[in-house]
N, C-alpha and C. Protein backbone atom coordinates (compact mmCIF):
# COMPACT_ATOMS: atom_id res chain seq x y z
N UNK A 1 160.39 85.18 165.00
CA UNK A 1 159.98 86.55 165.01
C UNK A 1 158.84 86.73 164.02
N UNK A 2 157.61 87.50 164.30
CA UNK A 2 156.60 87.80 163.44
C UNK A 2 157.06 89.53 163.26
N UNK A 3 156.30 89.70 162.33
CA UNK A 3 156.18 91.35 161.89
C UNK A 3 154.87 91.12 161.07
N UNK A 4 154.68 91.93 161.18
CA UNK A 4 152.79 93.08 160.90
C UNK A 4 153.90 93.77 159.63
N UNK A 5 153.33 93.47 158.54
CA UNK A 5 153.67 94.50 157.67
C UNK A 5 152.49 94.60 156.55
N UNK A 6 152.31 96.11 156.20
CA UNK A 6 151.01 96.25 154.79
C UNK A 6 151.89 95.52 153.59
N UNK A 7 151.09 94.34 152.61
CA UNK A 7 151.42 94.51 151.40
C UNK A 7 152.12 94.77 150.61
N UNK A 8 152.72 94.99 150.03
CA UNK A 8 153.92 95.94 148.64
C UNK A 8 153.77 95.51 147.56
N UNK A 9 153.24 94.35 147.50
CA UNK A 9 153.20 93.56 146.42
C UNK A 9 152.34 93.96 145.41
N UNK A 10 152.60 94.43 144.24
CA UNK A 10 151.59 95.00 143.13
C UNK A 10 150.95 96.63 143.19
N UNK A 11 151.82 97.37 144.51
CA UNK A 11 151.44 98.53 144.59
C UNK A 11 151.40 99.48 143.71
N UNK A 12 151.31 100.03 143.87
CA UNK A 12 151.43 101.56 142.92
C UNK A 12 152.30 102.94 144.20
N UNK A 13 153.25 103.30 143.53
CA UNK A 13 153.92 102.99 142.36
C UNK A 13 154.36 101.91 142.40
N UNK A 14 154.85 101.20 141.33
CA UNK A 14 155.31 99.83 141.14
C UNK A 14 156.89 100.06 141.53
N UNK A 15 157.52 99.23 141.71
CA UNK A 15 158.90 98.40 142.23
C UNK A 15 158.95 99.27 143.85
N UNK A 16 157.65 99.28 144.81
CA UNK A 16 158.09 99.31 146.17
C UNK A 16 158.38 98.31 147.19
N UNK A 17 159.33 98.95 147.74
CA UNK A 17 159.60 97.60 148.69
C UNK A 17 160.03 98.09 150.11
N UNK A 18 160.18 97.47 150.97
CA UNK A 18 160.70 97.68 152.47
C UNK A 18 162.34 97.58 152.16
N UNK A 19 163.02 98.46 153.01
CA UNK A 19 164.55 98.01 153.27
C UNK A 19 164.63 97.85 154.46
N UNK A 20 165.02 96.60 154.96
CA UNK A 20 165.09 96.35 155.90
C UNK A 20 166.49 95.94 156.74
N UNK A 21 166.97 96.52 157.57
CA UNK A 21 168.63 96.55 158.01
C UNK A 21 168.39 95.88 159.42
N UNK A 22 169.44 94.73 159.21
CA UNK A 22 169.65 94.09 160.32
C UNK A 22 171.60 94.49 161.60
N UNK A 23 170.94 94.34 162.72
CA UNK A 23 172.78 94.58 163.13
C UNK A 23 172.81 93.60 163.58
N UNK A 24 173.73 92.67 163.25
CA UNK A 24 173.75 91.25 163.72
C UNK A 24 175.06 91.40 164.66
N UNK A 25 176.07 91.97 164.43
CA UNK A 25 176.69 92.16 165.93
C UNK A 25 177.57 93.04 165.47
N UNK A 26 178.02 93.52 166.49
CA UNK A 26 178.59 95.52 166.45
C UNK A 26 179.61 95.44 165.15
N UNK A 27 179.43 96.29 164.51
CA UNK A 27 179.98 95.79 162.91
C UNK A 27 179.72 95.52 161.96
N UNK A 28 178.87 94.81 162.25
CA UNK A 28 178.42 93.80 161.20
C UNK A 28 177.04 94.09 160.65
N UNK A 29 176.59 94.88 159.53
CA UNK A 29 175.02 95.36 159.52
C UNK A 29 175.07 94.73 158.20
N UNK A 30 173.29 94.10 157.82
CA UNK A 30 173.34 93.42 156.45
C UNK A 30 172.08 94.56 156.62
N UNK A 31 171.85 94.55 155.35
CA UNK A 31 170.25 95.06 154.45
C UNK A 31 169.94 94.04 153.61
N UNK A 32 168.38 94.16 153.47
CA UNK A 32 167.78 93.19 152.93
C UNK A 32 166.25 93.83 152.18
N UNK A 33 166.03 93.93 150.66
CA UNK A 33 164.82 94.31 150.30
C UNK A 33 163.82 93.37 150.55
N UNK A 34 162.01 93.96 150.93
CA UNK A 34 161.36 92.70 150.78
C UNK A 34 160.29 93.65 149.96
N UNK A 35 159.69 92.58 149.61
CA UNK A 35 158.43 92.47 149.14
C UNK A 35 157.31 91.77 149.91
N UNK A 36 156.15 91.93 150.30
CA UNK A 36 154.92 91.59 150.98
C UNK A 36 153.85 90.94 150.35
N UNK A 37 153.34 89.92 149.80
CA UNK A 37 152.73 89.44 149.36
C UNK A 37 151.08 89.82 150.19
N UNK A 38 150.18 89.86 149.54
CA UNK A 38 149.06 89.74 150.10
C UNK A 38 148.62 88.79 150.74
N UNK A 39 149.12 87.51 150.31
CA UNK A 39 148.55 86.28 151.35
C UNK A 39 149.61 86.24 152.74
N UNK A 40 149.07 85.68 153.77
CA UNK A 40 149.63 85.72 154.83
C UNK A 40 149.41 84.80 156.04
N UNK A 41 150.51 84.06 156.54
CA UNK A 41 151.64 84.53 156.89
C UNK A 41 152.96 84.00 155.23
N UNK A 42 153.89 84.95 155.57
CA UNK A 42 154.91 84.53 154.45
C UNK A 42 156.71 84.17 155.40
N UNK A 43 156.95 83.37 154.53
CA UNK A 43 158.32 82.86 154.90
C UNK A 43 159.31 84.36 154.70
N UNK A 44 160.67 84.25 155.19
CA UNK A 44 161.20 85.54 154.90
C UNK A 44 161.75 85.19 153.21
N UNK A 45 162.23 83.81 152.80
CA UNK A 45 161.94 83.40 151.53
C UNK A 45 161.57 83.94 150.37
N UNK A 46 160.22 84.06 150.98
CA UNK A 46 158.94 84.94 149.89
C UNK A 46 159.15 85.84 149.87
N UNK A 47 159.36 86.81 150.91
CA UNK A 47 159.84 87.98 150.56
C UNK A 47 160.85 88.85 150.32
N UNK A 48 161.82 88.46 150.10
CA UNK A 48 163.32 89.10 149.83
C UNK A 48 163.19 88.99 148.70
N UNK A 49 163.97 90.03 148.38
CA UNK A 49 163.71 90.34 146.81
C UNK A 49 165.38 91.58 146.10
N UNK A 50 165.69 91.93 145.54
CA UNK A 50 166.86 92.44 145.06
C UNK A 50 166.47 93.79 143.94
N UNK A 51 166.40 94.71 144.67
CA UNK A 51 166.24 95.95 143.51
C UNK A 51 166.19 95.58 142.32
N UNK A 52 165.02 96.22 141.18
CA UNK A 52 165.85 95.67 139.99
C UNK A 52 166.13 94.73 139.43
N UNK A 53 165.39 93.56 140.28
CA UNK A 53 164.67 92.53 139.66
C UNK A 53 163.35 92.01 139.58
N UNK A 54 163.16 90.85 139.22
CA UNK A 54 161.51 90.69 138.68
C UNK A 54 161.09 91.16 137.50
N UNK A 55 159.67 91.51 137.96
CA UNK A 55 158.61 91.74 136.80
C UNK A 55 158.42 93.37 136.87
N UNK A 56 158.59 94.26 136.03
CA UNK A 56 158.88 95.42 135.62
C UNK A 56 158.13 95.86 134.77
N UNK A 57 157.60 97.06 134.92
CA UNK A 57 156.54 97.80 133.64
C UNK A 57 157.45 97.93 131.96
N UNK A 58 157.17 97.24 131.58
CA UNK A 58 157.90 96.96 130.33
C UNK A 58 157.95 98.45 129.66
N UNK A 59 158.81 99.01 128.71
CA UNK A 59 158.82 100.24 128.42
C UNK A 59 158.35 100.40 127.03
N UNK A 60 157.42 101.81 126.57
CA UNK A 60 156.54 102.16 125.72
C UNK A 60 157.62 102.46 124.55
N UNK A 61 156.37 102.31 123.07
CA UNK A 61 157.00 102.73 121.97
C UNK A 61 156.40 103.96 121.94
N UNK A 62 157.50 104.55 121.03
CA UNK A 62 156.97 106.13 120.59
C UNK A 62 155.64 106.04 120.01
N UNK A 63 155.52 104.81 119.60
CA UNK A 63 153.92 104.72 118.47
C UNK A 63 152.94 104.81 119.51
N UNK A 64 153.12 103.74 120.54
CA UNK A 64 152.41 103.93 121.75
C UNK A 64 152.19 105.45 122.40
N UNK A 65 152.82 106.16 122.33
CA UNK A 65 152.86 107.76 123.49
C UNK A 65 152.29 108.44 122.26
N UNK A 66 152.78 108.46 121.36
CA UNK A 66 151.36 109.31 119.87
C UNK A 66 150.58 108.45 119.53
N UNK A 67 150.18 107.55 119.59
CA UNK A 67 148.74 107.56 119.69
C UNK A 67 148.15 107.53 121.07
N UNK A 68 148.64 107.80 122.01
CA UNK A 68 147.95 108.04 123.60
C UNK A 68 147.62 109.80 123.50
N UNK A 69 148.72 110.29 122.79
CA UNK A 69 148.35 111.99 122.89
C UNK A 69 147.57 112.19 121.75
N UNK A 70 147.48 111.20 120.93
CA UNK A 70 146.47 112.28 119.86
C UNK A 70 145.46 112.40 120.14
N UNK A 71 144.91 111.73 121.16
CA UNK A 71 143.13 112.40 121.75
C UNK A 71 143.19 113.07 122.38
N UNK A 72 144.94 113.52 122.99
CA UNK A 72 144.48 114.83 123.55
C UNK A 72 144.19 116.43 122.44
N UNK A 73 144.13 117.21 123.62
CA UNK A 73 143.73 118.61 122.74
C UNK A 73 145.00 119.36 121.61
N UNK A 74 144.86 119.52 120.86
CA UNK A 74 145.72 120.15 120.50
C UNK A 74 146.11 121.84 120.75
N UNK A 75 147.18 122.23 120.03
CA UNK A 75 147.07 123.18 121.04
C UNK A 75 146.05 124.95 120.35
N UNK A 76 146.11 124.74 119.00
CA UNK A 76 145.03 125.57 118.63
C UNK A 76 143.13 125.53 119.32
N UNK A 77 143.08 123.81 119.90
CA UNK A 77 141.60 123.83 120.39
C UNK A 77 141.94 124.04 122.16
N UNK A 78 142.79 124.53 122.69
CA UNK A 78 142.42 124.79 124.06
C UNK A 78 142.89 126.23 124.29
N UNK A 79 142.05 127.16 125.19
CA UNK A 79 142.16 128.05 126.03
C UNK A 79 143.22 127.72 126.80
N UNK A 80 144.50 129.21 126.40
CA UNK A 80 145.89 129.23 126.96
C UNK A 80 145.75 130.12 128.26
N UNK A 81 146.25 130.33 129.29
CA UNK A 81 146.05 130.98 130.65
C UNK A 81 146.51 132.26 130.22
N UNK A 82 147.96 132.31 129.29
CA UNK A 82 148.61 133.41 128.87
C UNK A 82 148.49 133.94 127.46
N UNK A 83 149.14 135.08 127.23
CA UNK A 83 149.05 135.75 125.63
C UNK A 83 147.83 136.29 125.11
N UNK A 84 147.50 136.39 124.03
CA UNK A 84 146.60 136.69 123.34
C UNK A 84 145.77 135.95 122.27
N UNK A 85 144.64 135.93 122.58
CA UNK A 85 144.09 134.92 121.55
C UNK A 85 142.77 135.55 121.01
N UNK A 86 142.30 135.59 119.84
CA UNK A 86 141.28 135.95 119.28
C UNK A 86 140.04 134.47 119.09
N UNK A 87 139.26 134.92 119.35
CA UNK A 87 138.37 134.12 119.20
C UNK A 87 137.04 134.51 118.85
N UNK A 88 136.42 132.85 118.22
CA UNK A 88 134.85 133.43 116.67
C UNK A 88 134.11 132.49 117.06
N UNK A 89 132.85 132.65 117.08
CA UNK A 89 131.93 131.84 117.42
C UNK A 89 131.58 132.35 119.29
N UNK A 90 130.47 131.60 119.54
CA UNK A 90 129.67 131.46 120.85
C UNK A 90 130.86 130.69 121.89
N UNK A 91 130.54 131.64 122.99
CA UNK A 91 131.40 130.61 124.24
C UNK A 91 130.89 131.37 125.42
N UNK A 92 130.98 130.27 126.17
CA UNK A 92 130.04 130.18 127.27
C UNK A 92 130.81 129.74 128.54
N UNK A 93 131.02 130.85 128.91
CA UNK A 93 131.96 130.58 130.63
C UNK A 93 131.02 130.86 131.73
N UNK A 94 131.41 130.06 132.64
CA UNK A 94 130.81 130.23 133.97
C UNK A 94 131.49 130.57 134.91
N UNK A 95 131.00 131.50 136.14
CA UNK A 95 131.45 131.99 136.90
C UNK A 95 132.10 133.95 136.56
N UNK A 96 132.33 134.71 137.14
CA UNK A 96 132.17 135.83 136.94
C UNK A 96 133.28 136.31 135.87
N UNK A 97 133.56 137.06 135.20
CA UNK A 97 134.22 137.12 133.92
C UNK A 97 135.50 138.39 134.34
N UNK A 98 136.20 138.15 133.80
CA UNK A 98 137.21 138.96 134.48
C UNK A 98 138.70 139.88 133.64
N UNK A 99 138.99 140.88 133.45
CA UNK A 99 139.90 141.11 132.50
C UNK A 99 141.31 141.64 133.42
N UNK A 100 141.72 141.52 132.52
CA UNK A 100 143.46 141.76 133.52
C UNK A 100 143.50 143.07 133.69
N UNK A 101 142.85 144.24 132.96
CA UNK A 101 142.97 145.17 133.61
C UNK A 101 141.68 145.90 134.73
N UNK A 102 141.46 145.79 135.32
CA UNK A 102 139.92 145.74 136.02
C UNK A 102 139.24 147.44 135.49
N UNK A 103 139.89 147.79 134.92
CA UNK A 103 139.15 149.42 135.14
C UNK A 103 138.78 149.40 133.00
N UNK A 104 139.06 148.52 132.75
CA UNK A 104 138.68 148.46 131.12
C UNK A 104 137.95 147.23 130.44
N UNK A 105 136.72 147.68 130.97
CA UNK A 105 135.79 146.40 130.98
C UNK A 105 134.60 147.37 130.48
N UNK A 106 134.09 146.21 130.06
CA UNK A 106 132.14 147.07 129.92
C UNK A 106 131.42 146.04 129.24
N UNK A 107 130.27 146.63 128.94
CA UNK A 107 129.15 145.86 128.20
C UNK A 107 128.78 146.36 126.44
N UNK A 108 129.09 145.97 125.51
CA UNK A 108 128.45 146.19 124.55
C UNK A 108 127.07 145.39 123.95
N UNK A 109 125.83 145.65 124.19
CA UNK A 109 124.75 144.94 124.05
C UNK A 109 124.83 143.87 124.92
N UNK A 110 124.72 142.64 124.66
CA UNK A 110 124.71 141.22 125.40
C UNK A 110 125.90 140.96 125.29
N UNK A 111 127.12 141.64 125.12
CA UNK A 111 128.65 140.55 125.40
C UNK A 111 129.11 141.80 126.37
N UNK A 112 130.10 141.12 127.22
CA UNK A 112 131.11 141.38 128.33
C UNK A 112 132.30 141.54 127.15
N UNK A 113 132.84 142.78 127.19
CA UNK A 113 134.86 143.25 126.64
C UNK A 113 135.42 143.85 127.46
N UNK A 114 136.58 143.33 126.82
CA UNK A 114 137.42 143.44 127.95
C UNK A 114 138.42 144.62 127.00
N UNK A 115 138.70 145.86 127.12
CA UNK A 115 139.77 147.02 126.76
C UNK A 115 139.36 147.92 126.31
């Protein structure tokens, strides 16, 4: 028997695989995980494989996940969607400017306020 199957091997997300269920006679059903190697053709050998084993994304240290977030923003330097925030200095948005209440808006000289 041949089968046409894509790949699995090294996918993303990682640990995918085919389940594949056989009925070998009324009663009697086995399952079997595979894995697909990119080269081809493969033995069924090569590809059976057992949940939960192999090679696995090894798991992170906390040192690892803070220093991955400390380049992110903190939360005093980003614009929150909600609440209230005061803000100093020049800023420069694009696209039309907008206040939550639409009827308390105006212009004082060159700035857009909003209440």
């Amino acid at each position: 028997m041949n089968a046409a199957l894509e790949p699995n091997a090294g996918a993303t997300p990682a640990s995918v695989y085919y389940t594949v269920v056989y009925q070998l006679e009324p009663g009697e059903v086995r399952t079997e995980y595979w894995v697909v190697p990119t080269s081809s053709p493969a033995t069924l050998a090569q590809v059976r494989t057992t949940p939960g084993t192999g090679t696995a994304a090894q798991p992170v240290s906390m040192q690892y996940v803070n220093t991955a977030l400390a380049a992110k923003a903190n939360d005093n330097a980003v614009v929150h969607l909600a609440g209230t925030r005061r803000w100093t200095g020049t800023k420069k948005f694009f696209g039309a400017a907008k206040c939550a209440d639409a009827g308390k808006y105006g212009r004082r000289g060159n700035k857009f306020v909003c209440g």
